[in-house]
PDB file of N, CA and C in Angstrom:
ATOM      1  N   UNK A   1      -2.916  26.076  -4.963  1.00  0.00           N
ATOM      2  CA  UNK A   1      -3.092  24.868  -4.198  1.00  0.00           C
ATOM      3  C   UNK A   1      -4.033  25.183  -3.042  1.00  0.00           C
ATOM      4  N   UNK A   2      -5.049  24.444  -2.963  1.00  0.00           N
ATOM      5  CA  UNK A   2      -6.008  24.453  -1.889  1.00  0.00           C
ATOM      6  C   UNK A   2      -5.800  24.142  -0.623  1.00  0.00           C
ATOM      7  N   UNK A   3      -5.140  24.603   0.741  1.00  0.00           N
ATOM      8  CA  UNK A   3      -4.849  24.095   1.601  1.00  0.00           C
ATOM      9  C   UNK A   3      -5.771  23.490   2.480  1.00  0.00           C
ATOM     10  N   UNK A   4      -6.877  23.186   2.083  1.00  0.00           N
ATOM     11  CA  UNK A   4      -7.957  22.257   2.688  1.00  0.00           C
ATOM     12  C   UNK A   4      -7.558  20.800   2.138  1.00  0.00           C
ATOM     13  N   UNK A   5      -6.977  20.204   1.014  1.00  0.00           N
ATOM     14  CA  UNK A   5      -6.459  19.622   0.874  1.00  0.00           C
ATOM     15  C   UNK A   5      -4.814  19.335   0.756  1.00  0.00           C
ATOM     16  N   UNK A   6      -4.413  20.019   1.131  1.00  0.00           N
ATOM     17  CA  UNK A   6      -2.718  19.851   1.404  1.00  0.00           C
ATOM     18  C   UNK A   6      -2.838  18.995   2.657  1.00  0.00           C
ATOM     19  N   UNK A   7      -1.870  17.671   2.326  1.00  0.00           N
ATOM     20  CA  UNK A   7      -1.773  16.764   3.649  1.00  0.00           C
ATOM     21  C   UNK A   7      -0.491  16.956   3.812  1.00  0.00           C
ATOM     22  N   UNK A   8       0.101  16.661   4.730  1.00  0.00           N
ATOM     23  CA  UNK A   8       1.757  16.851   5.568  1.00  0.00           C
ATOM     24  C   UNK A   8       1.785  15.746   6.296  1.00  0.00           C
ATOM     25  N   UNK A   9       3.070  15.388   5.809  1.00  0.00           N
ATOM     26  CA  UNK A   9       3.771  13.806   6.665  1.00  0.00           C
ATOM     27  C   UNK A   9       4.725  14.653   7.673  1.00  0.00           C
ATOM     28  N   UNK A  10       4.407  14.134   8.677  1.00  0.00           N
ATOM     29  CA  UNK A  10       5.388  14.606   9.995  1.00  0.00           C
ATOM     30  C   UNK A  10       6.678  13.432  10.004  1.00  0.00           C
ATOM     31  N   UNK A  11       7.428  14.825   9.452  1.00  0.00           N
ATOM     32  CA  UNK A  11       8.870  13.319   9.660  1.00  0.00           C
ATOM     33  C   UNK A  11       9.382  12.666  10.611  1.00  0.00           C
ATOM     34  N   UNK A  12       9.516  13.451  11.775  1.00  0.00           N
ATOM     35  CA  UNK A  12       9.866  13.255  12.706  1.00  0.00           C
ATOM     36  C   UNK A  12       9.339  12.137  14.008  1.00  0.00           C
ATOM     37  N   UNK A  13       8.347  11.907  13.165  1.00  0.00           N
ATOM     38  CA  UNK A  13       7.924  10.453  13.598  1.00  0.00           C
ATOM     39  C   UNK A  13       8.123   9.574  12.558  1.00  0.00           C
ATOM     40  N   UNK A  14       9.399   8.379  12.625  1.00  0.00           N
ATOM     41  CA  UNK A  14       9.591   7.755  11.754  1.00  0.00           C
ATOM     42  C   UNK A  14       8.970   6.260  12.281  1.00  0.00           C
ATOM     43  N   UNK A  15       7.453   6.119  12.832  1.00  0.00           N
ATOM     44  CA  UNK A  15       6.586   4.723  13.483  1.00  0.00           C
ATOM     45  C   UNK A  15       5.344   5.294  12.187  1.00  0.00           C
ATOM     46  N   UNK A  16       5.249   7.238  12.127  1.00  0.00           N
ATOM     47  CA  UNK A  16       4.045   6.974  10.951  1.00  0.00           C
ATOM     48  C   UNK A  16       4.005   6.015   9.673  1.00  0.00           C
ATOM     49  N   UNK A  17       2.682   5.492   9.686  1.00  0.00           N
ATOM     50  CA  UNK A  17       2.371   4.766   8.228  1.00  0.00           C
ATOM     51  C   UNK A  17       1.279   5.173   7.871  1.00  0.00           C
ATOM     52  N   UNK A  18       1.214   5.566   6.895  1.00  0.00           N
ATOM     53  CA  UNK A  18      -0.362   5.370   5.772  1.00  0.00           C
ATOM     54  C   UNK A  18      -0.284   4.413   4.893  1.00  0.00           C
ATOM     55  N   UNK A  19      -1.105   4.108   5.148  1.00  0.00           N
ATOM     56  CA  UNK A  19      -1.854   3.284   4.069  1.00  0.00           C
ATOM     57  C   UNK A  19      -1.360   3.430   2.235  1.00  0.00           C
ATOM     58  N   UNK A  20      -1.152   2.296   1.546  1.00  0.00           N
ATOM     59  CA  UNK A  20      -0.753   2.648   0.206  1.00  0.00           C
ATOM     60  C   UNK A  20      -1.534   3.339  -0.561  1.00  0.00           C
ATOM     61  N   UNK A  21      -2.960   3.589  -0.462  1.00  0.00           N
ATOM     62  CA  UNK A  21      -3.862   3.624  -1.066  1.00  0.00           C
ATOM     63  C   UNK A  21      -4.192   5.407  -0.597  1.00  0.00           C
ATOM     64  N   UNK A  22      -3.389   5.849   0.842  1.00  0.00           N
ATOM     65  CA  UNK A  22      -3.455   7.043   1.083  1.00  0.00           C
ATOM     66  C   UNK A  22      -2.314   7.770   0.540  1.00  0.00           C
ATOM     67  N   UNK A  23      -1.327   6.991   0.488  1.00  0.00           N
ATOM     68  CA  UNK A  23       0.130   7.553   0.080  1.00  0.00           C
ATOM     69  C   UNK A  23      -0.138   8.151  -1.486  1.00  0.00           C
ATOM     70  N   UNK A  24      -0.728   7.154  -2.211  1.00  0.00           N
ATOM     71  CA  UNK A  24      -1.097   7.183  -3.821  1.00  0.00           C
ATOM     72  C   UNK A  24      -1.970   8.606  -4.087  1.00  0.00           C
ATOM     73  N   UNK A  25      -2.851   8.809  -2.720  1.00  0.00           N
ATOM     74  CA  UNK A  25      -4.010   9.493  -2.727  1.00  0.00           C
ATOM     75  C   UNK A  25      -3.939  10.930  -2.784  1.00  0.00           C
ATOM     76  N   UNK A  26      -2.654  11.179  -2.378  1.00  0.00           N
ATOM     77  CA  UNK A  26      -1.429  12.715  -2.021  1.00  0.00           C
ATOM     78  C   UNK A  26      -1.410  13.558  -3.066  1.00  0.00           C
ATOM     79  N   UNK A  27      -1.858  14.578  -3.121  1.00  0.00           N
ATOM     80  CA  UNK A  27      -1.765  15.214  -3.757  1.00  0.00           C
ATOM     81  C   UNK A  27      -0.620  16.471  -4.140  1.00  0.00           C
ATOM     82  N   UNK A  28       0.035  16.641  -5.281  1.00  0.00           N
ATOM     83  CA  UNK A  28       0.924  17.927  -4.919  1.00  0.00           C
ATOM     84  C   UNK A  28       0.478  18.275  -6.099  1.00  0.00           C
ATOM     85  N   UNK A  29       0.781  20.025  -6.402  1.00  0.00           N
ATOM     86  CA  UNK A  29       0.154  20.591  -7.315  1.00  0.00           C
ATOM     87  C   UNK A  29      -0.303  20.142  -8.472  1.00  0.00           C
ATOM     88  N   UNK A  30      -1.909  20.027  -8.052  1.00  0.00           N
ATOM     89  CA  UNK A  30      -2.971  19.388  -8.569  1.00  0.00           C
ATOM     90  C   UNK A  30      -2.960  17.840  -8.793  1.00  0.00           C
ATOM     91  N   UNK A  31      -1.628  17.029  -8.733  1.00  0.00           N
ATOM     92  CA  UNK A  31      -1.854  15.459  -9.164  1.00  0.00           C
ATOM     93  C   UNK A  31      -1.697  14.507  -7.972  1.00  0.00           C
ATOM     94  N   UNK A  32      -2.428  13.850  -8.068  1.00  0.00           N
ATOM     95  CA  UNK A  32      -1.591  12.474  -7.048  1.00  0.00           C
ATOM     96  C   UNK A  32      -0.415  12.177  -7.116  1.00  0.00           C
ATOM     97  N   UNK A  33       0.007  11.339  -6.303  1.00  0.00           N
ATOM     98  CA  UNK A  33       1.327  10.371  -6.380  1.00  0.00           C
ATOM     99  C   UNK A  33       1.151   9.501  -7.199  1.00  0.00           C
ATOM    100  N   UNK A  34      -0.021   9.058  -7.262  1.00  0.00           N
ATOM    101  CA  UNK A  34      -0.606   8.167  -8.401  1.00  0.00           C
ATOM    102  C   UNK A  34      -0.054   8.326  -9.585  1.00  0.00           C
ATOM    103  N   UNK A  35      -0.668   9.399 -10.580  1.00  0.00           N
ATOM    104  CA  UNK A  35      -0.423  10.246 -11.298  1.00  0.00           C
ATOM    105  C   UNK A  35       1.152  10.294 -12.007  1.00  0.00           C
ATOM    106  N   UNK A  36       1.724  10.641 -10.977  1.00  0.00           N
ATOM    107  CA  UNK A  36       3.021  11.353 -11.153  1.00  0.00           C
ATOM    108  C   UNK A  36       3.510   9.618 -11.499  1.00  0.00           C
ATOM    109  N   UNK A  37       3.562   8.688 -10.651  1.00  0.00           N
ATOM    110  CA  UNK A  37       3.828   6.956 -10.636  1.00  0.00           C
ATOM    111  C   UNK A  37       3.545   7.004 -12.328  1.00  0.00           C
ATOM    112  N   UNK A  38       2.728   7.000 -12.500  1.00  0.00           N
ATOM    113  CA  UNK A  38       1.720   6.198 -14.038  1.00  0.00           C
ATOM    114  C   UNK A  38       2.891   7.072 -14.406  1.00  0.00           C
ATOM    115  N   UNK A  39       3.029   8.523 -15.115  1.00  0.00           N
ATOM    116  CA  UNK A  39       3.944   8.947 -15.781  1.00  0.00           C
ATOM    117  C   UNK A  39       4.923   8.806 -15.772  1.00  0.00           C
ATOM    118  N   UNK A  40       5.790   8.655 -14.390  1.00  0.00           N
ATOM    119  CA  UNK A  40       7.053   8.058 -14.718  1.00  0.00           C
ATOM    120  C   UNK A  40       7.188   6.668 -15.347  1.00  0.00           C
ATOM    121  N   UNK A  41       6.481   5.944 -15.527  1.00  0.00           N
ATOM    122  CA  UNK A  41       6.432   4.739 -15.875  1.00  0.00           C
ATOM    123  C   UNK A  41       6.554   4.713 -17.184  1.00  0.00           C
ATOM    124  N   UNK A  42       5.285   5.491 -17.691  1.00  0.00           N
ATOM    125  CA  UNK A  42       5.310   5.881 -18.747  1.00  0.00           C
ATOM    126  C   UNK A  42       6.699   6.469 -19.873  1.00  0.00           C
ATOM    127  N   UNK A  43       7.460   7.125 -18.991  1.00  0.00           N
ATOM    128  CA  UNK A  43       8.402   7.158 -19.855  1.00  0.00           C
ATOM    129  C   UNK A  43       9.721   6.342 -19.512  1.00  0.00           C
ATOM    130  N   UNK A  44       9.849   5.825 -18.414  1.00  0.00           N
ATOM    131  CA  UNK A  44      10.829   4.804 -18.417  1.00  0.00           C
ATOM    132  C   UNK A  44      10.952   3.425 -19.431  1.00  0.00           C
ATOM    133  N   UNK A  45       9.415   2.978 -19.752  1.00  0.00           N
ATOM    134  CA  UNK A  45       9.312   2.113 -20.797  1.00  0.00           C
ATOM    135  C   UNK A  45       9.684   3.089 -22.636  1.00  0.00           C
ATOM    136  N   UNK A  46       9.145   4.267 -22.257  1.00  0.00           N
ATOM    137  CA  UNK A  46       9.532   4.996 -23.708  1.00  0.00           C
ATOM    138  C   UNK A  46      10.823   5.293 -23.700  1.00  0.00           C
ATOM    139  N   UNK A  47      11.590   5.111 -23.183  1.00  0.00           N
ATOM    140  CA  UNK A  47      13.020   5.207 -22.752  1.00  0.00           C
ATOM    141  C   UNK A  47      13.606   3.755 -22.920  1.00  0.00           C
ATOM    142  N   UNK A  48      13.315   3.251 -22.391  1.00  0.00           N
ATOM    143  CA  UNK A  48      13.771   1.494 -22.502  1.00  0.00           C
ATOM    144  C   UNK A  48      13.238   0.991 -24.646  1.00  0.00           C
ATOM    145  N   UNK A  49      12.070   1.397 -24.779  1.00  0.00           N
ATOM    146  CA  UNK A  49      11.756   1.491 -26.007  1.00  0.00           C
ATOM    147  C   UNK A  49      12.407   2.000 -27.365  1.00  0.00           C
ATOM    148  N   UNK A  50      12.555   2.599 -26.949  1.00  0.00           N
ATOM    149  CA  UNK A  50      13.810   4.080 -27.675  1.00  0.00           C
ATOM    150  C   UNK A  50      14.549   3.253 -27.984  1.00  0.00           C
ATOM    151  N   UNK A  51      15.572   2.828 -26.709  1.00  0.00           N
ATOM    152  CA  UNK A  51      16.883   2.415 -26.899  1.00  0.00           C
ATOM    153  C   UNK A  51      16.178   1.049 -27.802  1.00  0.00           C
ATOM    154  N   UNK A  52      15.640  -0.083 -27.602  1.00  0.00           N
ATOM    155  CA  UNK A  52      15.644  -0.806 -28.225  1.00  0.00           C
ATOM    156  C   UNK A  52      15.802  -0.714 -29.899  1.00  0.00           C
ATOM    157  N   UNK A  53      14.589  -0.086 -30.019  1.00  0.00           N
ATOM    158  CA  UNK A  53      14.281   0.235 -31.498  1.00  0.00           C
ATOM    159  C   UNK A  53      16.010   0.570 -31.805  1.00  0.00           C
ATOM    160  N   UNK A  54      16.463   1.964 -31.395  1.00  0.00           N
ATOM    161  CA  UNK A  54      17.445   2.803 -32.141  1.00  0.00           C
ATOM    162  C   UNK A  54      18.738   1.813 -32.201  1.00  0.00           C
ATOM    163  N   UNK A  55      18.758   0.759 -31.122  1.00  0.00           N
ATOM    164  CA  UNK A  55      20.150  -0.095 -31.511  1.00  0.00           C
ATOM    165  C   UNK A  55      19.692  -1.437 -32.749  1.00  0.00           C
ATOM    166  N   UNK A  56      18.310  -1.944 -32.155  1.00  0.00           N
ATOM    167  CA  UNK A  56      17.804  -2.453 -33.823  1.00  0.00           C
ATOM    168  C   UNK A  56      18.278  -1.973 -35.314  1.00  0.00           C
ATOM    169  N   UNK A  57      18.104  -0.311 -34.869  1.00  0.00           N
ATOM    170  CA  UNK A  57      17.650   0.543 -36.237  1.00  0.00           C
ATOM    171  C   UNK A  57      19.237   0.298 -36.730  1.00  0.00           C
ATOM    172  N   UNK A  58      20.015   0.848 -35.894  1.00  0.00           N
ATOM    173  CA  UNK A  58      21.769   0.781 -35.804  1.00  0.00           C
ATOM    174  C   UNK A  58      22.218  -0.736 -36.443  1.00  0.00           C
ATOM    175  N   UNK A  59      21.979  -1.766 -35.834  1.00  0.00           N
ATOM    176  CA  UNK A  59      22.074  -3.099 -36.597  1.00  0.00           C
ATOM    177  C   UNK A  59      21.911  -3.522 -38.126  1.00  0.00           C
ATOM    178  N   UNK A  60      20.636  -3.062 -38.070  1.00  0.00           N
ATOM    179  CA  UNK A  60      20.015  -3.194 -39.863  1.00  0.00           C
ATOM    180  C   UNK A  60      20.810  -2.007 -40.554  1.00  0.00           C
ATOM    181  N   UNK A  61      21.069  -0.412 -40.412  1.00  0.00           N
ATOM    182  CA  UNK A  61      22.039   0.327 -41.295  1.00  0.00           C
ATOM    183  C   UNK A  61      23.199  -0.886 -41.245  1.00  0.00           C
ATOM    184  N   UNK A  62      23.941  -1.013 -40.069  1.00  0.00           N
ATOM    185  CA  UNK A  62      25.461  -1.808 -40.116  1.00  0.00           C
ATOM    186  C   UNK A  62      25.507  -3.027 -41.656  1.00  0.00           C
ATOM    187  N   UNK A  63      24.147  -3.538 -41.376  1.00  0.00           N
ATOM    188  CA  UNK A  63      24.064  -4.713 -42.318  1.00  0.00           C
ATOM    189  C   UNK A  63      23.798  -3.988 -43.604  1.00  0.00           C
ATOM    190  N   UNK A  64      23.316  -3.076 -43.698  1.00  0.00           N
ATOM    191  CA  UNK A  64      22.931  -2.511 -44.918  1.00  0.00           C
ATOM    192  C   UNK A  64      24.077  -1.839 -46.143  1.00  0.00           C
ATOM    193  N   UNK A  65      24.816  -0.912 -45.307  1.00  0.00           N
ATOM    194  CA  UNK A  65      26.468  -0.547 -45.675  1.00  0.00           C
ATOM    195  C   UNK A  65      27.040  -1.471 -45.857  1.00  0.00           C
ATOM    196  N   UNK A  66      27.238  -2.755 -45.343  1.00  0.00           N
ATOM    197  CA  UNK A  66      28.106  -3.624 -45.370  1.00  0.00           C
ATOM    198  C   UNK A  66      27.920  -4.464 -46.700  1.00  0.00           C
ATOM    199  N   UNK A  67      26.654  -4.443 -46.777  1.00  0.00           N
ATOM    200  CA  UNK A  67      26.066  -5.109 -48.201  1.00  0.00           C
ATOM    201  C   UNK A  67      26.619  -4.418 -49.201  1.00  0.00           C
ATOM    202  N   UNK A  68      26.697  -3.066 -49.094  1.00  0.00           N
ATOM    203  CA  UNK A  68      27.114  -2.017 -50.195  1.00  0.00           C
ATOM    204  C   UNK A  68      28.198  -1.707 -50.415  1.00  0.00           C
ATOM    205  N   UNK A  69      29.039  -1.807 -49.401  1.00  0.00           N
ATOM    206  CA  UNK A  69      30.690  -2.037 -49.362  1.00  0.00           C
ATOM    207  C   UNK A  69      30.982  -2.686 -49.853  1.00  0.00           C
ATOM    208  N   UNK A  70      30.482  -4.273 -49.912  1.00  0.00           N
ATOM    209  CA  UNK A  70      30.861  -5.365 -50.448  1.00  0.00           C
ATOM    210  C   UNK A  70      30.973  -5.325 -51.761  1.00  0.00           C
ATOM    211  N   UNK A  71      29.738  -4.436 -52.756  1.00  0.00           N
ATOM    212  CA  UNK A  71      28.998  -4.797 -53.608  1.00  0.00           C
ATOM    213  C   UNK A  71      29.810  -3.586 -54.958  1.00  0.00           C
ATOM    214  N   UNK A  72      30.541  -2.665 -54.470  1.00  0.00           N
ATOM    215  CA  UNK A  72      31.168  -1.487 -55.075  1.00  0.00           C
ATOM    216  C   UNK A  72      32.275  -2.424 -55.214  1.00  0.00           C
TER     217      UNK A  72
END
């Protein structure tokens, strides 16, 4: 990590603000906040996705056995 670019939020002043566009701009080893944002996103929808599909998938077997239960 390049400490020419390492920025530090002083906590202890809780009146600091940056800007959203500086906050985003932050870098920690090698990525933005940006960055790191987009990816979590990224898998919270592949996560929300998942589940959809796999209780779909779960529905159609239920109906599928049930057809075959019936049918023996």
């Amino acid at each position: 990590m390049n400490p020419k670019n390492f920025k530090t939020v002083i906590l202890a002043d809780p009146f600091y603000l940056c800007s959203m566009k500086e906050f985003l701009a932050q870098e920690y080893y090698g990525n933005t906040v940006e960055n790191y944002l987009i990816t979590l996103g990224i898998i919270a929808v592949g996560i929300v996705v998942a589940r959809v599909v796999k209780k779909r998938i779960l529905i159609l077997v239920k109906k599928w056995t049930e057809k075959k239960k019936n049918q023996a």
